[in-house]
C-alpha atoms as a PDB file:
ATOM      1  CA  UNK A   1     110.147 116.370 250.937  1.00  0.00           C
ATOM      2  CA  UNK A   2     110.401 119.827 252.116  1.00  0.00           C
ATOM      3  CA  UNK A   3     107.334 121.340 253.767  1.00  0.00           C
ATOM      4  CA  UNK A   4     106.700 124.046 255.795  1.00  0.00           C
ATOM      5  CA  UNK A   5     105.131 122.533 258.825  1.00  0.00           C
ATOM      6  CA  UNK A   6     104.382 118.807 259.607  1.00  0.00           C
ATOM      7  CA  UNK A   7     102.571 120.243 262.573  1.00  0.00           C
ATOM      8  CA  UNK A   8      99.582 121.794 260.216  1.00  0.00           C
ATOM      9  CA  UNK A   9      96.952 119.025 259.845  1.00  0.00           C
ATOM     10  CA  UNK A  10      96.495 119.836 255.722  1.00  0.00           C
ATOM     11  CA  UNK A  11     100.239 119.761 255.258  1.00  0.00           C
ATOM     12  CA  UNK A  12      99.904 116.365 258.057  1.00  0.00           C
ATOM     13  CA  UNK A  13      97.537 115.039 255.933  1.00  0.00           C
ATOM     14  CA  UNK A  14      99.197 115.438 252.391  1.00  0.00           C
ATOM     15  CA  UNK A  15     102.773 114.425 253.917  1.00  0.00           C
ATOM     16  CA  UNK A  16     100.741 110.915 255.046  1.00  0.00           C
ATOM     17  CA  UNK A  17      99.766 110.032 251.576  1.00  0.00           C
ATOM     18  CA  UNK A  18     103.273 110.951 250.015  1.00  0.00           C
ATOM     19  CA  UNK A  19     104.722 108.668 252.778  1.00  0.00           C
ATOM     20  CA  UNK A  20     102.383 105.482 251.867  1.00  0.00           C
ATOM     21  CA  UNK A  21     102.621 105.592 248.473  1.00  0.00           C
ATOM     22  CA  UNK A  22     106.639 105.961 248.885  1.00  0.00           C
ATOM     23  CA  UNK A  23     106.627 102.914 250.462  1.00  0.00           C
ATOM     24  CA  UNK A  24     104.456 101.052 248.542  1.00  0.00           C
ATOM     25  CA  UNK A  25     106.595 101.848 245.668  1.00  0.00           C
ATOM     26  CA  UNK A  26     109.959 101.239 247.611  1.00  0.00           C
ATOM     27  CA  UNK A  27     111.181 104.351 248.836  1.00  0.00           C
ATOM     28  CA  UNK A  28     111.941 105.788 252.001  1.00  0.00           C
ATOM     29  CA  UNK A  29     111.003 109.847 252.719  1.00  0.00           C
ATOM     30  CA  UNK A  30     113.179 111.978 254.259  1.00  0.00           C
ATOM     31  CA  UNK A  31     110.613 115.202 256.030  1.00  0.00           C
ATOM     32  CA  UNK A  32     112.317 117.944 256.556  1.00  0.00           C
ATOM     33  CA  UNK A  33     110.211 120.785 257.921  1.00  0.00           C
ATOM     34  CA  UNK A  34     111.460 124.578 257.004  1.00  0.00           C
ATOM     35  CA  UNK A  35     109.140 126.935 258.626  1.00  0.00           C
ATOM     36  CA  UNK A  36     109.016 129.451 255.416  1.00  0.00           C
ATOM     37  CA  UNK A  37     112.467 130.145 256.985  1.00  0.00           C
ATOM     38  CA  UNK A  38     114.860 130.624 253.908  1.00  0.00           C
ATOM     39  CA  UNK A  39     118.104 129.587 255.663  1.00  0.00           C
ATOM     40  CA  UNK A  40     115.947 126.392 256.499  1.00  0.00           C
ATOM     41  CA  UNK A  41     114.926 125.741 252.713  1.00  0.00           C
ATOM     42  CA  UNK A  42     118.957 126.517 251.612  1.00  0.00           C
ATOM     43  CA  UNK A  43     120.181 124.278 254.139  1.00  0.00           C
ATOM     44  CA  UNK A  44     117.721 120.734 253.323  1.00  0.00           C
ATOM     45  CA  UNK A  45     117.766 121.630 249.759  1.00  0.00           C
ATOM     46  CA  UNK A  46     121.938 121.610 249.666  1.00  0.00           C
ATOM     47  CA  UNK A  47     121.693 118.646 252.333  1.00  0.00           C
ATOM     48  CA  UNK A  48     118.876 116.494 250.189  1.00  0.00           C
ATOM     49  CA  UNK A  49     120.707 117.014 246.823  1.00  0.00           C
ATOM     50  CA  UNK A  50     124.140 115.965 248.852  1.00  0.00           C
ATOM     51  CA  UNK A  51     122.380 112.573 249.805  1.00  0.00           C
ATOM     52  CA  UNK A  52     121.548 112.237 246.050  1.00  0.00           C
ATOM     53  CA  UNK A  53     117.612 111.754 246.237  1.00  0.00           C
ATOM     54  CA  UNK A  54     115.770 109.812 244.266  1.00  0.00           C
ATOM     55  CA  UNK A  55     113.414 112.908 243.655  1.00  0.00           C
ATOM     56  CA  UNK A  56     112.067 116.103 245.427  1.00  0.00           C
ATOM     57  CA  UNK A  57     108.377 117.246 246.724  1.00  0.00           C
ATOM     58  CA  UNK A  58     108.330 121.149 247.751  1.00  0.00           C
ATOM     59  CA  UNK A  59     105.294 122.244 249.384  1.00  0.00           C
ATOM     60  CA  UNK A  60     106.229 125.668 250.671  1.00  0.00           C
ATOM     61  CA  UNK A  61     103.666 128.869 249.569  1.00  0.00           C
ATOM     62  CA  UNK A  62     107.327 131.546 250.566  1.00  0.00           C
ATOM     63  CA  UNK A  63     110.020 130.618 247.989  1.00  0.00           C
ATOM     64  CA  UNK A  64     112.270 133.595 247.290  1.00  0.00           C
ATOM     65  CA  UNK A  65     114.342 134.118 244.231  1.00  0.00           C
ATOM     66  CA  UNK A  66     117.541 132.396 245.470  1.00  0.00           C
ATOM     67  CA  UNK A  67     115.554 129.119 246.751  1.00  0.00           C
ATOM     68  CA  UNK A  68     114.044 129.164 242.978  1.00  0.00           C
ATOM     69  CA  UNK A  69     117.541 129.174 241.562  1.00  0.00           C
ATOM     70  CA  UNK A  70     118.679 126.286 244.323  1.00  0.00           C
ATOM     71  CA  UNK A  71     115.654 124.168 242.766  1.00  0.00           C
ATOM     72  CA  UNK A  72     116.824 124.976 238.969  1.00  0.00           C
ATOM     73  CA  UNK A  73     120.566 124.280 239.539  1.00  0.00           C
ATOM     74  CA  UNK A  74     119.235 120.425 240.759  1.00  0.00           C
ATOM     75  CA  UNK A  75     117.322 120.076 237.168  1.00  0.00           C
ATOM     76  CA  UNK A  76     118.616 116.622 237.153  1.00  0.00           C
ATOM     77  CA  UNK A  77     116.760 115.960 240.179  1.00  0.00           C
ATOM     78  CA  UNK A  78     112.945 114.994 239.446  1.00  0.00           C
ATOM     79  CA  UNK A  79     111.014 118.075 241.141  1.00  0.00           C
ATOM     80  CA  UNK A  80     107.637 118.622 241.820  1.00  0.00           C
ATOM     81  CA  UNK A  81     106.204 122.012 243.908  1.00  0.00           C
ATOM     82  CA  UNK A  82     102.807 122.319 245.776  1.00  0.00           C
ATOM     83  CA  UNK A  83     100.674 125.274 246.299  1.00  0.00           C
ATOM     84  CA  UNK A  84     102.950 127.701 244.825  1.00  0.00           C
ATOM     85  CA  UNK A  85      99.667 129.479 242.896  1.00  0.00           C
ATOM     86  CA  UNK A  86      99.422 129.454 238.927  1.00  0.00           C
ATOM     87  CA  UNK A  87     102.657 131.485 238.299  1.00  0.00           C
ATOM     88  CA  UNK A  88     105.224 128.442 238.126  1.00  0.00           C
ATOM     89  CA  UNK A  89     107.558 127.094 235.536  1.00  0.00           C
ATOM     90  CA  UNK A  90     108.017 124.160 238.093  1.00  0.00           C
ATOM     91  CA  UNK A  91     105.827 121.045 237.506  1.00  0.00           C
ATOM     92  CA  UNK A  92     103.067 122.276 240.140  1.00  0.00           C
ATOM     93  CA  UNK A  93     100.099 120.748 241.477  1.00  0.00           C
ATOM     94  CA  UNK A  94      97.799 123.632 242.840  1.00  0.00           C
ATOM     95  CA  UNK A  95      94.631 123.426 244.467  1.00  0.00           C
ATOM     96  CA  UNK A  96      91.801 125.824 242.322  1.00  0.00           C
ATOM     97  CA  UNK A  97      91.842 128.346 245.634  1.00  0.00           C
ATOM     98  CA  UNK A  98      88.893 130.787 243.539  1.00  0.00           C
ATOM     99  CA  UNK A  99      86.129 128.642 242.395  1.00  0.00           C
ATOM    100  CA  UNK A 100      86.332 125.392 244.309  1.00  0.00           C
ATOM    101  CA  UNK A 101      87.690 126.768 247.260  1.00  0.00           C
ATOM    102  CA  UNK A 102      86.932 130.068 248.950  1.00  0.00           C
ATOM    103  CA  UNK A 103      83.708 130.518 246.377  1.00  0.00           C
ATOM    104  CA  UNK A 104      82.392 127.614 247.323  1.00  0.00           C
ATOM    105  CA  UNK A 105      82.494 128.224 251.241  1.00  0.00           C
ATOM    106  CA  UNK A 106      81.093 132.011 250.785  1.00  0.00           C
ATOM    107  CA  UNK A 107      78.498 130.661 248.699  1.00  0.00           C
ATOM    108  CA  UNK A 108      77.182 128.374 250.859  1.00  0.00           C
ATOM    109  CA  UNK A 109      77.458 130.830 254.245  1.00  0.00           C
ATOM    110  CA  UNK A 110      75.476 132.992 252.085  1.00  0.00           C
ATOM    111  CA  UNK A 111      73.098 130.213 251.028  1.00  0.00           C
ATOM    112  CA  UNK A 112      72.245 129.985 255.279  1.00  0.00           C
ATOM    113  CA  UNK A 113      71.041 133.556 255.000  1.00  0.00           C
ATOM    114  CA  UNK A 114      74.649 135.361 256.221  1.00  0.00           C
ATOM    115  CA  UNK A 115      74.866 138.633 254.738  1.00  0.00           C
ATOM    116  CA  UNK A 116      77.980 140.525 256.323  1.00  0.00           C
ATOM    117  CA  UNK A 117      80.989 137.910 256.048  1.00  0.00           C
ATOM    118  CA  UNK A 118      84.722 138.651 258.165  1.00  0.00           C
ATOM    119  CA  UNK A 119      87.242 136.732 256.653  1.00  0.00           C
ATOM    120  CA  UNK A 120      90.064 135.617 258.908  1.00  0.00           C
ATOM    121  CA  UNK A 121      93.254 135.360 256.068  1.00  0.00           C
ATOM    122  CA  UNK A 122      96.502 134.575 255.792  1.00  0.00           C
ATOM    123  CA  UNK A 123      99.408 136.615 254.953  1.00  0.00           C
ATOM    124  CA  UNK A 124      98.103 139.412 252.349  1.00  0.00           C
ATOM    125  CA  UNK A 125     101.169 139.343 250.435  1.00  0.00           C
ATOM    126  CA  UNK A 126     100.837 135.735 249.639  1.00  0.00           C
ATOM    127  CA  UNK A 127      99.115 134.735 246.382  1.00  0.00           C
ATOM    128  CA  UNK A 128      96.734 132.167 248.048  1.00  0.00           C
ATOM    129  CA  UNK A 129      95.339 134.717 249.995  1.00  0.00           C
ATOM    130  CA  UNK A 130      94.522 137.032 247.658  1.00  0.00           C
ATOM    131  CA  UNK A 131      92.993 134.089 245.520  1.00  0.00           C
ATOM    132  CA  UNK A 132      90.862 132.929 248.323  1.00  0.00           C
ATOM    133  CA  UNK A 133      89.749 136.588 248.730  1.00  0.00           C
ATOM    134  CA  UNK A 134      89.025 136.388 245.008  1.00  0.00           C
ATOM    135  CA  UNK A 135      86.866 133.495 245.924  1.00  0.00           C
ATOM    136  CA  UNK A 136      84.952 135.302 248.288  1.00  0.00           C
ATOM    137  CA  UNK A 137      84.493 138.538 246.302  1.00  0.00           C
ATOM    138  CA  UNK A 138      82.960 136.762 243.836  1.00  0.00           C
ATOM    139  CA  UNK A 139      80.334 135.124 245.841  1.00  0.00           C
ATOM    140  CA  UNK A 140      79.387 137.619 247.699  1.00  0.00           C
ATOM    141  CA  UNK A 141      79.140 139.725 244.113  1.00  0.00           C
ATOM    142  CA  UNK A 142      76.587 137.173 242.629  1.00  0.00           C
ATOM    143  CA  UNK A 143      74.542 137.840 245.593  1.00  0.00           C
ATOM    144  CA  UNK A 144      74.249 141.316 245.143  1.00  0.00           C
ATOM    145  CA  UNK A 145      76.698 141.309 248.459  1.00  0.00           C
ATOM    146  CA  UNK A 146      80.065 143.097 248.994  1.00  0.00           C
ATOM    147  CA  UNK A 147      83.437 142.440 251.583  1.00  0.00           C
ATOM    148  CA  UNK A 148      83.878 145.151 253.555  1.00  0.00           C
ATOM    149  CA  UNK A 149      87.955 146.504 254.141  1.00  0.00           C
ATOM    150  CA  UNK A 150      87.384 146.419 257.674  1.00  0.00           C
ATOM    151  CA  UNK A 151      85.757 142.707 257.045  1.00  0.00           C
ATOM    152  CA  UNK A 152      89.867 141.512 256.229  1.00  0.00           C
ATOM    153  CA  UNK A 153      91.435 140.539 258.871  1.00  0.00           C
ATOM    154  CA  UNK A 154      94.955 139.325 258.473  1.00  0.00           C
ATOM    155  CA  UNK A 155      96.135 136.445 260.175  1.00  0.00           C
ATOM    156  CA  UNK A 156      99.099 134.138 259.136  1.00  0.00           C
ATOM    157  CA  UNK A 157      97.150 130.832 258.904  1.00  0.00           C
ATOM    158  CA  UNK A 158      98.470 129.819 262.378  1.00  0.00           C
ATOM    159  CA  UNK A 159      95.881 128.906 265.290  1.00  0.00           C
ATOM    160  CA  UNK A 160      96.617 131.398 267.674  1.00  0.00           C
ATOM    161  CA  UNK A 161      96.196 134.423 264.686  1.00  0.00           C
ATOM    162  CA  UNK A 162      92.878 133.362 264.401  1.00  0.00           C
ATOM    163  CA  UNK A 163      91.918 133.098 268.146  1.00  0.00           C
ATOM    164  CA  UNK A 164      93.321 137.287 268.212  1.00  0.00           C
ATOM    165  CA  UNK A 165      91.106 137.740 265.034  1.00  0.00           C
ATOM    166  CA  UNK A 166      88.122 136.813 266.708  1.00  0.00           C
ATOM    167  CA  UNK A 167      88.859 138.425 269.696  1.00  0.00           C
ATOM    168  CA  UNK A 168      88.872 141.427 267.853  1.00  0.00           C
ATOM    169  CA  UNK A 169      85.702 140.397 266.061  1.00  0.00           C
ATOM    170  CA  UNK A 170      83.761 140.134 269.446  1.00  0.00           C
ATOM    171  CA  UNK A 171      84.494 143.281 270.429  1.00  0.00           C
ATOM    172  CA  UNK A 172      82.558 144.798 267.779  1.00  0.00           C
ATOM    173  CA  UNK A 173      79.002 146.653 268.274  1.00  0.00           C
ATOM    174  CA  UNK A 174      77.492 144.485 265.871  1.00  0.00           C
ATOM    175  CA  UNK A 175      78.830 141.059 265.122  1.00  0.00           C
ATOM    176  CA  UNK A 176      79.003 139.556 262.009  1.00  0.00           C
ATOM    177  CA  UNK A 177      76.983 136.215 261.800  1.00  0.00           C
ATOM    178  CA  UNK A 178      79.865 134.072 260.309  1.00  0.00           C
ATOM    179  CA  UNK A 179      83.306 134.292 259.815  1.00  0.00           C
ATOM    180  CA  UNK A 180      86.031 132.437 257.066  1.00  0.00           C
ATOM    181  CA  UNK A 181      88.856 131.411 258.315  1.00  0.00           C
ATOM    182  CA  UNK A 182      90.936 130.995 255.185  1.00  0.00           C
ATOM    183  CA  UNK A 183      92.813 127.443 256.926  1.00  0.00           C
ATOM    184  CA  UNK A 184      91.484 125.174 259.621  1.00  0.00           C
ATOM    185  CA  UNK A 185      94.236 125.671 262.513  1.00  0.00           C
ATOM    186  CA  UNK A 186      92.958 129.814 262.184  1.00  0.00           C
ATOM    187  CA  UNK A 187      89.019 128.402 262.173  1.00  0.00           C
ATOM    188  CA  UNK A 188      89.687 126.306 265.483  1.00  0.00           C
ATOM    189  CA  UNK A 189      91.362 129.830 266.835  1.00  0.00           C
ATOM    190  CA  UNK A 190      88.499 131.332 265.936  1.00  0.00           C
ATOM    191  CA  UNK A 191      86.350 128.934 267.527  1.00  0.00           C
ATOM    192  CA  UNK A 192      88.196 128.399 270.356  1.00  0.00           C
ATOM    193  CA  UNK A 193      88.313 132.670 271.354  1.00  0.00           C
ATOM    194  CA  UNK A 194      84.598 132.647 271.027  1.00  0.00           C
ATOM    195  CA  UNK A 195      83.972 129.537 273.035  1.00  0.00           C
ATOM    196  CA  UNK A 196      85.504 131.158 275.564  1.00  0.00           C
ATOM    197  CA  UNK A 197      83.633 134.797 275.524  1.00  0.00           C
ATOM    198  CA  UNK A 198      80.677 132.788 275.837  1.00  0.00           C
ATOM    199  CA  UNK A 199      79.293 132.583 272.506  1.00  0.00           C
ATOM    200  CA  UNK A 200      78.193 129.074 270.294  1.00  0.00           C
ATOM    201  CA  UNK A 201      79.443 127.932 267.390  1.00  0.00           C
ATOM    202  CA  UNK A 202      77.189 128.183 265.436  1.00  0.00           C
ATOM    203  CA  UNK A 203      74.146 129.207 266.909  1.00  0.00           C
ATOM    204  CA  UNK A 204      75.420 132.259 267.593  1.00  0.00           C
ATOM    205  CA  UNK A 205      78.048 133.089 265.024  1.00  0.00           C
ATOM    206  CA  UNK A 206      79.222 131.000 262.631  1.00  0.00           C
ATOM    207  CA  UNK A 207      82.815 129.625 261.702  1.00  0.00           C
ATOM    208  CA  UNK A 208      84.147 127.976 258.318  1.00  0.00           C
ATOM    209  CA  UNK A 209      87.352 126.860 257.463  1.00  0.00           C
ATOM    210  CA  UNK A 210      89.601 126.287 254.322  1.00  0.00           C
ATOM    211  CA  UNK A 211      91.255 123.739 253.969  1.00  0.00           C
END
């Protein structure tokens, strides 16, 4: 199983339940964790498909071209990809980031009366950011509510990207009264940074992540 980071508590938490049901079913998993690093993903892929694995799980959101081709040349190899958005000719299991996702959250921080949203995001380039903003747009649309540009704040769905983001938040003449952190490790930044200015979670602003 290749997966970006063990140390992220969704990726933790899927990587769990792939391990139990391996062994329950007889297998062993080897984790090898590739930090969106391309040399990383070339170097396990080669070195899984040398050991002759029973099958491959790939739960990486940054595959370039060349990894792609890596994953096609080991067609004999039963492959399945995670979170790799809609656009996949791999067999793919994808979480519905628009409508079940970030829609749901916005809705229901709007549903508490919030009415000027900052969303704490990932990577812009990456298509599960862009969904999740998607999300968001869309809720706040149906409430007659927009997201402002300067109401994007990229992060790179690490903790310590959303502790800056919210540093930056509380520096604002007017705070917003929640924020979206669009993973949990960049909500417990978040939360953390405005701990520490002083402020309460939620009483005086409030946090949600994805995830």
């Amino acid at each position: 199983m290749l997966v970006t980071t063990s140390a992220n508590p969704f990726f933790a938490e899927v990587v769990q339940g792939v391990e139990a049901y391996c062994f329950e079913q007889g297998y062993s998993l080897i984790l090898c964790n590739t930090e969106n690093q391309p040399p990383r993903q070339r170097h396990y892929l080669k070195m899984l498909m040398e050991k002759r694995v029973d099958g491959l799980l790939v739960i990486c959101t940054d595959i370039d071209a060349e990894i792609q081709g890596l994953l096609r040349s080991y067609q004999n190899v039963p492959q399945v990809v995670m979170d790799w958005g809609g656009q996949c000719d791999f067999a793919n299991v994808i979480n519905d980031n628009v409508r079940t996702g970030a829609h749901l959250a916005a809705r229901y921080l709007v549903a508490q009366g919030h009415r000027e949203l900052v969303c704490i995001t990932g990577q812009l380039h990456k298509q599960t950011t862009q969904l999740r903003l998607d999300g968001v747009r869309d809720a706040l649309a149906e409430a007659g509510l927009t997201l402002a540009e300067e109401n994007i704040l990229e992060g790179d769905y690490e903790m310590q990207s959303g502790f800056d983001a919210m540093q930056r938040i509380l520096t604002r003449d007017r705070l917003p009264t929640a924020v979206f952190a669009f993973d949990d490790p960049m909500a417990i930044g978040a939360i953390c940074a405005a701990t520490q200015a002083g402020y309460r979670v939620p009483e005086d602003i409030s946090v949600v992540g994805y995830d």
